[in-house]
C-alpha atoms as a PDB file:
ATOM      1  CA  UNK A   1      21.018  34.497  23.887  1.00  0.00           C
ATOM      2  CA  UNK A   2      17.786  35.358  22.146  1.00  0.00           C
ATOM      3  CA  UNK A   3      14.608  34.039  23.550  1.00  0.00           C
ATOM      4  CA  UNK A   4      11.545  32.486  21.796  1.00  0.00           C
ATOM      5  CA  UNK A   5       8.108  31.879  23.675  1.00  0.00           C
ATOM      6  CA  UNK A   6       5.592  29.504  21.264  1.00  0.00           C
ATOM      7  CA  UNK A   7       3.184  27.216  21.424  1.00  0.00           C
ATOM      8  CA  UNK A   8       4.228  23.626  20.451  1.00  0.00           C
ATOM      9  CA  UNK A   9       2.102  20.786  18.809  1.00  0.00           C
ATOM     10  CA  UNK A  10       0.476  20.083  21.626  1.00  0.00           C
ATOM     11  CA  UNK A  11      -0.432  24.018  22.669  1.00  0.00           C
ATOM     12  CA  UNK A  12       1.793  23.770  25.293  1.00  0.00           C
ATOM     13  CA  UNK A  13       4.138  26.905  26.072  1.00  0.00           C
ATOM     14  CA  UNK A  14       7.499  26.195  25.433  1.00  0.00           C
ATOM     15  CA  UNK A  15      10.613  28.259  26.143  1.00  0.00           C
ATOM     16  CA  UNK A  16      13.546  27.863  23.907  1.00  0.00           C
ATOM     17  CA  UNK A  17      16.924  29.818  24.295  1.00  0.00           C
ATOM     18  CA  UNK A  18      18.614  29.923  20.529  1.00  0.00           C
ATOM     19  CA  UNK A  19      22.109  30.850  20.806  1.00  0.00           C
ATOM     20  CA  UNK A  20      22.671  33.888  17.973  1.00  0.00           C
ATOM     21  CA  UNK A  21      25.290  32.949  15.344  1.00  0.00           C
ATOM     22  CA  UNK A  22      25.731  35.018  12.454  1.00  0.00           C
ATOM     23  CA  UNK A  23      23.867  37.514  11.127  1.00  0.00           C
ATOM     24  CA  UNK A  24      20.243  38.982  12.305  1.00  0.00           C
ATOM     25  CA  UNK A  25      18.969  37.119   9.148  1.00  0.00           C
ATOM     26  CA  UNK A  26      19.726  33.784  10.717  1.00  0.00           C
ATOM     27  CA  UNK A  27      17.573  34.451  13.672  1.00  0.00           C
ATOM     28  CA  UNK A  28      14.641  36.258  11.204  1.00  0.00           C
ATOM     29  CA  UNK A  29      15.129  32.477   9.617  1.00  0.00           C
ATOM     30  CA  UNK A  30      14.828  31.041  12.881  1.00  0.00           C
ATOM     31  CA  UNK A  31      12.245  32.941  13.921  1.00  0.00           C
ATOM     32  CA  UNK A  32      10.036  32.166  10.678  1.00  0.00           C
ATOM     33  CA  UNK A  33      10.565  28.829  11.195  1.00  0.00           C
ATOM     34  CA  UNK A  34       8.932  28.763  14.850  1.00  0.00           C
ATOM     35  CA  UNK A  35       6.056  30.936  14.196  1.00  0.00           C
ATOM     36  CA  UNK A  36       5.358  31.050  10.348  1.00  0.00           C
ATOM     37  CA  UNK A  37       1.865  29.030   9.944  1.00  0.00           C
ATOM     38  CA  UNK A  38       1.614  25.517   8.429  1.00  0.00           C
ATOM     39  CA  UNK A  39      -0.257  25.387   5.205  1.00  0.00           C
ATOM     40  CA  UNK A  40      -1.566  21.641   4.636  1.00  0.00           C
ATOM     41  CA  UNK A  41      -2.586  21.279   0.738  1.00  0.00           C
ATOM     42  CA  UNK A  42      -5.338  18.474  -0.004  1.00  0.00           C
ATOM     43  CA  UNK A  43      -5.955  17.471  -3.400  1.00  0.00           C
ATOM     44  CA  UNK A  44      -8.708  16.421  -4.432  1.00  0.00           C
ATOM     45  CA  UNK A  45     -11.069  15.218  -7.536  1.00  0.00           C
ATOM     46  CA  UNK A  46     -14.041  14.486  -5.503  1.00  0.00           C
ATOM     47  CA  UNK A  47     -13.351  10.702  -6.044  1.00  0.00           C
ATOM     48  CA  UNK A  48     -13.422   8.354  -2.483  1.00  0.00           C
ATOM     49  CA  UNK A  49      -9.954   8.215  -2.436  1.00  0.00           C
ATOM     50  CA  UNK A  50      -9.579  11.938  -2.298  1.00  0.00           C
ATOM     51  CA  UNK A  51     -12.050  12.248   0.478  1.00  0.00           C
ATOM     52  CA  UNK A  52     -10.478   9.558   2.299  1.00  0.00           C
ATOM     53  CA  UNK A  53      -6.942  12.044   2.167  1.00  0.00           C
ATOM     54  CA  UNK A  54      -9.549  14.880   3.200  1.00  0.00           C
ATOM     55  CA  UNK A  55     -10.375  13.317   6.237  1.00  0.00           C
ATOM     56  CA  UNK A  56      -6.606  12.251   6.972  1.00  0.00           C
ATOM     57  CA  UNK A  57      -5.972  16.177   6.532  1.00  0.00           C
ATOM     58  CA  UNK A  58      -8.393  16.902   8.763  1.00  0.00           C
ATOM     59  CA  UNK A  59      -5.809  15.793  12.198  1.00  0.00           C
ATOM     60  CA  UNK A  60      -3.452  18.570  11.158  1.00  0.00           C
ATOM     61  CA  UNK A  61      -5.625  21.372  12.213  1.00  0.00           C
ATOM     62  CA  UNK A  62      -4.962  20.504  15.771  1.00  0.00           C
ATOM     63  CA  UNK A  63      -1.558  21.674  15.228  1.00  0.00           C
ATOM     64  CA  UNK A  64      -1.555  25.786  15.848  1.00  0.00           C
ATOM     65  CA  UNK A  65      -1.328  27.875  13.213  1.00  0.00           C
ATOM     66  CA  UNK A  66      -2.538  25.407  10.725  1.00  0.00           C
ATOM     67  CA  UNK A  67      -4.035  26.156   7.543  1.00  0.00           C
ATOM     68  CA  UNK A  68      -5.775  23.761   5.309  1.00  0.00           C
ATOM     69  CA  UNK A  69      -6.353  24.766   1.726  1.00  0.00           C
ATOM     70  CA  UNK A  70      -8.628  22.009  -0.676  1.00  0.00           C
ATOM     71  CA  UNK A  71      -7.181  22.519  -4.093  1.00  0.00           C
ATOM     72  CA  UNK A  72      -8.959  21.051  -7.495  1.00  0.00           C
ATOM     73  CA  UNK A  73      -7.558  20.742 -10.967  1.00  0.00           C
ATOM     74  CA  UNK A  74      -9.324  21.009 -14.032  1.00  0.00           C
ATOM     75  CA  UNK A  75      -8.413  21.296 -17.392  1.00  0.00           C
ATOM     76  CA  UNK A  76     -11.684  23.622 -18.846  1.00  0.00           C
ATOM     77  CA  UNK A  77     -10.909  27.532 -17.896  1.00  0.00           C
ATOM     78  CA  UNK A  78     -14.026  28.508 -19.055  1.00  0.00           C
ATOM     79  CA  UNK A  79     -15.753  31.111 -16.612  1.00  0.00           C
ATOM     80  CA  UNK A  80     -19.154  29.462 -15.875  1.00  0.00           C
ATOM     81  CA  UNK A  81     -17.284  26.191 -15.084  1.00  0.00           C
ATOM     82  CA  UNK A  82     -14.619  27.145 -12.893  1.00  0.00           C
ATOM     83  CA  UNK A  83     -18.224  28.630 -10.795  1.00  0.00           C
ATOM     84  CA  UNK A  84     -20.160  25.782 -11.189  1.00  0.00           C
ATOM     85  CA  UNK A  85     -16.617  23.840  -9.668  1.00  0.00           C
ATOM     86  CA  UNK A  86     -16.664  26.229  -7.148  1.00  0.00           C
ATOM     87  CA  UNK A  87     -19.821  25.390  -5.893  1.00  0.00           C
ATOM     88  CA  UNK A  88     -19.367  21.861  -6.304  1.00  0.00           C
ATOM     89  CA  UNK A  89     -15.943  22.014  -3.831  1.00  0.00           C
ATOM     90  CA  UNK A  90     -17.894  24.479  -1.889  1.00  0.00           C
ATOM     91  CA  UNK A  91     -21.240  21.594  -1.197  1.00  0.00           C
ATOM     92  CA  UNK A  92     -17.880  19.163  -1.139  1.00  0.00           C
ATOM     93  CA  UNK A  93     -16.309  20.645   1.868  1.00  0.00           C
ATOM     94  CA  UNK A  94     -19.697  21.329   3.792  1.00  0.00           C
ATOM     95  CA  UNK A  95     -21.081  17.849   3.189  1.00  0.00           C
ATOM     96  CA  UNK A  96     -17.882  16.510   4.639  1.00  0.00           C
ATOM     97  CA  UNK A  97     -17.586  18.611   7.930  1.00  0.00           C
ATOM     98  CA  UNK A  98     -21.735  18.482   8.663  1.00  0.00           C
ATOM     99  CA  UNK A  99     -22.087  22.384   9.063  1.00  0.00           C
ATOM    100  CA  UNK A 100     -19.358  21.497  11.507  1.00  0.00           C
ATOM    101  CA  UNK A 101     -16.867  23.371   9.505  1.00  0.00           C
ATOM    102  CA  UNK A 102     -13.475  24.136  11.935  1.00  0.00           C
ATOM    103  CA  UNK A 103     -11.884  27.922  12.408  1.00  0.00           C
ATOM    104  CA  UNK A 104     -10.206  28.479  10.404  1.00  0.00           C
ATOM    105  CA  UNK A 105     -12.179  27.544   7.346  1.00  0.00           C
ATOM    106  CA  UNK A 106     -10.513  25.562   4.900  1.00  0.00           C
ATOM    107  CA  UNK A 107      -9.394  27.443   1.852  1.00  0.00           C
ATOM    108  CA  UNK A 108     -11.102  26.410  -1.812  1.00  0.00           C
ATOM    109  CA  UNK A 109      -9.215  26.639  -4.698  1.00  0.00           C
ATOM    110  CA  UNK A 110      -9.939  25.561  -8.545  1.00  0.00           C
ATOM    111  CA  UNK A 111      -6.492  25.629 -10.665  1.00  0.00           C
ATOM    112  CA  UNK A 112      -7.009  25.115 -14.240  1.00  0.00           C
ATOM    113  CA  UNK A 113      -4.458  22.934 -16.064  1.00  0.00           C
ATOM    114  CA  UNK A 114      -4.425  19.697 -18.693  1.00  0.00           C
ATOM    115  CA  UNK A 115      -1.895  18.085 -16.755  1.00  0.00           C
ATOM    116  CA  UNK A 116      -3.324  17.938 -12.904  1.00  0.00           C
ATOM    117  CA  UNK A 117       0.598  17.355 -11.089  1.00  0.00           C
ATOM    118  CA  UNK A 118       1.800  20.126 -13.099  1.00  0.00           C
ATOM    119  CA  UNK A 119      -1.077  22.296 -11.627  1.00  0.00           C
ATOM    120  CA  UNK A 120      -0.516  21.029  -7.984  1.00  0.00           C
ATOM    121  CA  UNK A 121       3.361  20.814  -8.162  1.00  0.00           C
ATOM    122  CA  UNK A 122       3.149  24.860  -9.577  1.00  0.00           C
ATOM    123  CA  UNK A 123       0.766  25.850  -6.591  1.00  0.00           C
ATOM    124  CA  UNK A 124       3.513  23.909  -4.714  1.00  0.00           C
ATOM    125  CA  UNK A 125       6.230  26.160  -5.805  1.00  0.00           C
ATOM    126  CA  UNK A 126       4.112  29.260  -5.295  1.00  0.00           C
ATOM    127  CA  UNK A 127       2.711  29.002  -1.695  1.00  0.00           C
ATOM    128  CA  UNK A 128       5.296  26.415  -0.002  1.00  0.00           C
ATOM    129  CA  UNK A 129       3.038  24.571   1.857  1.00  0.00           C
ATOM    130  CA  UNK A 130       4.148  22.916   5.050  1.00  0.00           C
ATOM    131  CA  UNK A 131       2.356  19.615   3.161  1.00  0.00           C
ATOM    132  CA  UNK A 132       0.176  18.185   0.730  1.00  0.00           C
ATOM    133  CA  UNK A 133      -2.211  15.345   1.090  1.00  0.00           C
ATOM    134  CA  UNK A 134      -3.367  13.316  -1.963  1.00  0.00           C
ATOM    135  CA  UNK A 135      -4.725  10.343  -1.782  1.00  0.00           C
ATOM    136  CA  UNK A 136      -3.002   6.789  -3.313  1.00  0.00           C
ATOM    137  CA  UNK A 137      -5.252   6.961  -6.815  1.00  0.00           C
ATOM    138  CA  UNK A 138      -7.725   9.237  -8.162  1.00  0.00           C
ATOM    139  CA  UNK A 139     -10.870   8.549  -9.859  1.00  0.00           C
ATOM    140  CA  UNK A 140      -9.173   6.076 -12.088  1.00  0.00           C
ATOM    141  CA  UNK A 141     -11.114   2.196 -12.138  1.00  0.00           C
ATOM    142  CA  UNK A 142      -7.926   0.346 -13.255  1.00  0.00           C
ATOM    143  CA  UNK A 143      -7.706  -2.410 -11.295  1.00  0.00           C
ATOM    144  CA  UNK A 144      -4.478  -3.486  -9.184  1.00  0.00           C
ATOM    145  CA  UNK A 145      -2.972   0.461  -9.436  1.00  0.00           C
ATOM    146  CA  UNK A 146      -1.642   1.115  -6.246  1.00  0.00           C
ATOM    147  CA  UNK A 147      -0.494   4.495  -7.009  1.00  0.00           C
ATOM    148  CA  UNK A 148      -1.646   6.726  -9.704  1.00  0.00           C
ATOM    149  CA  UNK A 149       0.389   8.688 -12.393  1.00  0.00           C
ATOM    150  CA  UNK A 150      -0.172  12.205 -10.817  1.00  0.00           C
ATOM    151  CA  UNK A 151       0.732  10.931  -7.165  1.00  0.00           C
ATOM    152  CA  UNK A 152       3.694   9.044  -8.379  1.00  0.00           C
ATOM    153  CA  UNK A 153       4.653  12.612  -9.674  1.00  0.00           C
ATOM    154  CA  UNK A 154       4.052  14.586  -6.770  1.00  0.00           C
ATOM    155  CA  UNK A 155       6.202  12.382  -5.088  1.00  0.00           C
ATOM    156  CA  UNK A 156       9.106  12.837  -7.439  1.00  0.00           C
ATOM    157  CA  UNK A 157       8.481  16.159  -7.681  1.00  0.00           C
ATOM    158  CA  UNK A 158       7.634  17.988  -5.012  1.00  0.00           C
ATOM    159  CA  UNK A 159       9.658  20.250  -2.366  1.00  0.00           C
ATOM    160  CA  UNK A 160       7.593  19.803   0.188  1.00  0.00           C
ATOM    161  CA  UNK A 161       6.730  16.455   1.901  1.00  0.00           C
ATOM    162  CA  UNK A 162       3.885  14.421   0.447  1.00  0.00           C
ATOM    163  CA  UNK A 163       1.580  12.048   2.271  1.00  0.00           C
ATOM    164  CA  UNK A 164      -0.231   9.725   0.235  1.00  0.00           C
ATOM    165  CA  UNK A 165      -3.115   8.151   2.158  1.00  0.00           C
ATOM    166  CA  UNK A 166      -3.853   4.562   0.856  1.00  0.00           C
ATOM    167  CA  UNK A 167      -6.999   3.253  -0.931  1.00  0.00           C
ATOM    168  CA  UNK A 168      -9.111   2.196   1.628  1.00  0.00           C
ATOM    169  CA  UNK A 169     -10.993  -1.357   0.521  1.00  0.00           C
ATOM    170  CA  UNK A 170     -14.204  -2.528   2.356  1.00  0.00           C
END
């Protein structure tokens, strides 16, 4: 019997006995899988909708171990505005948390790419995050679109689970 001490979802120490089967890769497997830290990706392009899936985000940080990273696709690579997008995701985040920012501080990051799922789905493939957040529809005014085109395609395409917050109406 191996033995595994961790913290659950709720903080709470657990104690779990995992039988070993099989090689010592299948408990480095196991292992990974109780301690490795959840990354949570939000996407956002600074529409309501995307702040609305910010906010949503926001619970998962209560988990241990949880990482939050706010990515942002554009499709212009040039140098000064992938800085002045930095400092627009930067006055983004702050505005949102109030100076009130949590530990650990939420990752920024600006990916440049025409097609924004193709971006997000390739950041997907490269970091493995536990989750990404989007929200239901972007920045787009057509009306009665429940879902837009890149979070339809995140959803068919990603390997990781996707939670799509809806489009909250007043």
């Amino acid at each position: 019997m191996w033995k595994a001490v961790y913290l659950d979802v709720y903080g709470k120490s657990s104690v779990e006995r995992i039988k070993i089967i099989g090689s010592c890769t299948q408990c480095l497997h196991i292992a990974h899988m109780l301690f490795h830290t959840k990354l949570v990706v939000v996407a956002t392009d600074f529409s309501e909708n995307a702040l609305h899936a910010l906010k949503a985000s926001v619970d998962f940080l209560q988990i241990p171990k949880t990482r939050l990273v706010v990515v942002h696709v554009t499709d212009n690579s040039e140098e000064d505005h992938l800085h002045q997008l930095n400092l627009k995701l930067d006055t983004y985040i702050k505005n949102f948390f109030q100076h009130n920012e949590p530990a650990p501080l939420p990752e920024r990051v600006i990916l440049s790419n025409k097609i924004v799922y193709k971006a997000i789905e390739d950041y997907i493939n490269k970091v493995e995050p536990y989750m990404v957040v989007v929200g239901a529809k972007g920045s787009s005014t057509i009306r009665g679109l429940h879902l837009g085109s890149n979070t339809i395609h995140l959803l068919e395409k990603s390997t990781c689970s996707v939670m799509v917050v809806p489009i909250m109406q007043d």
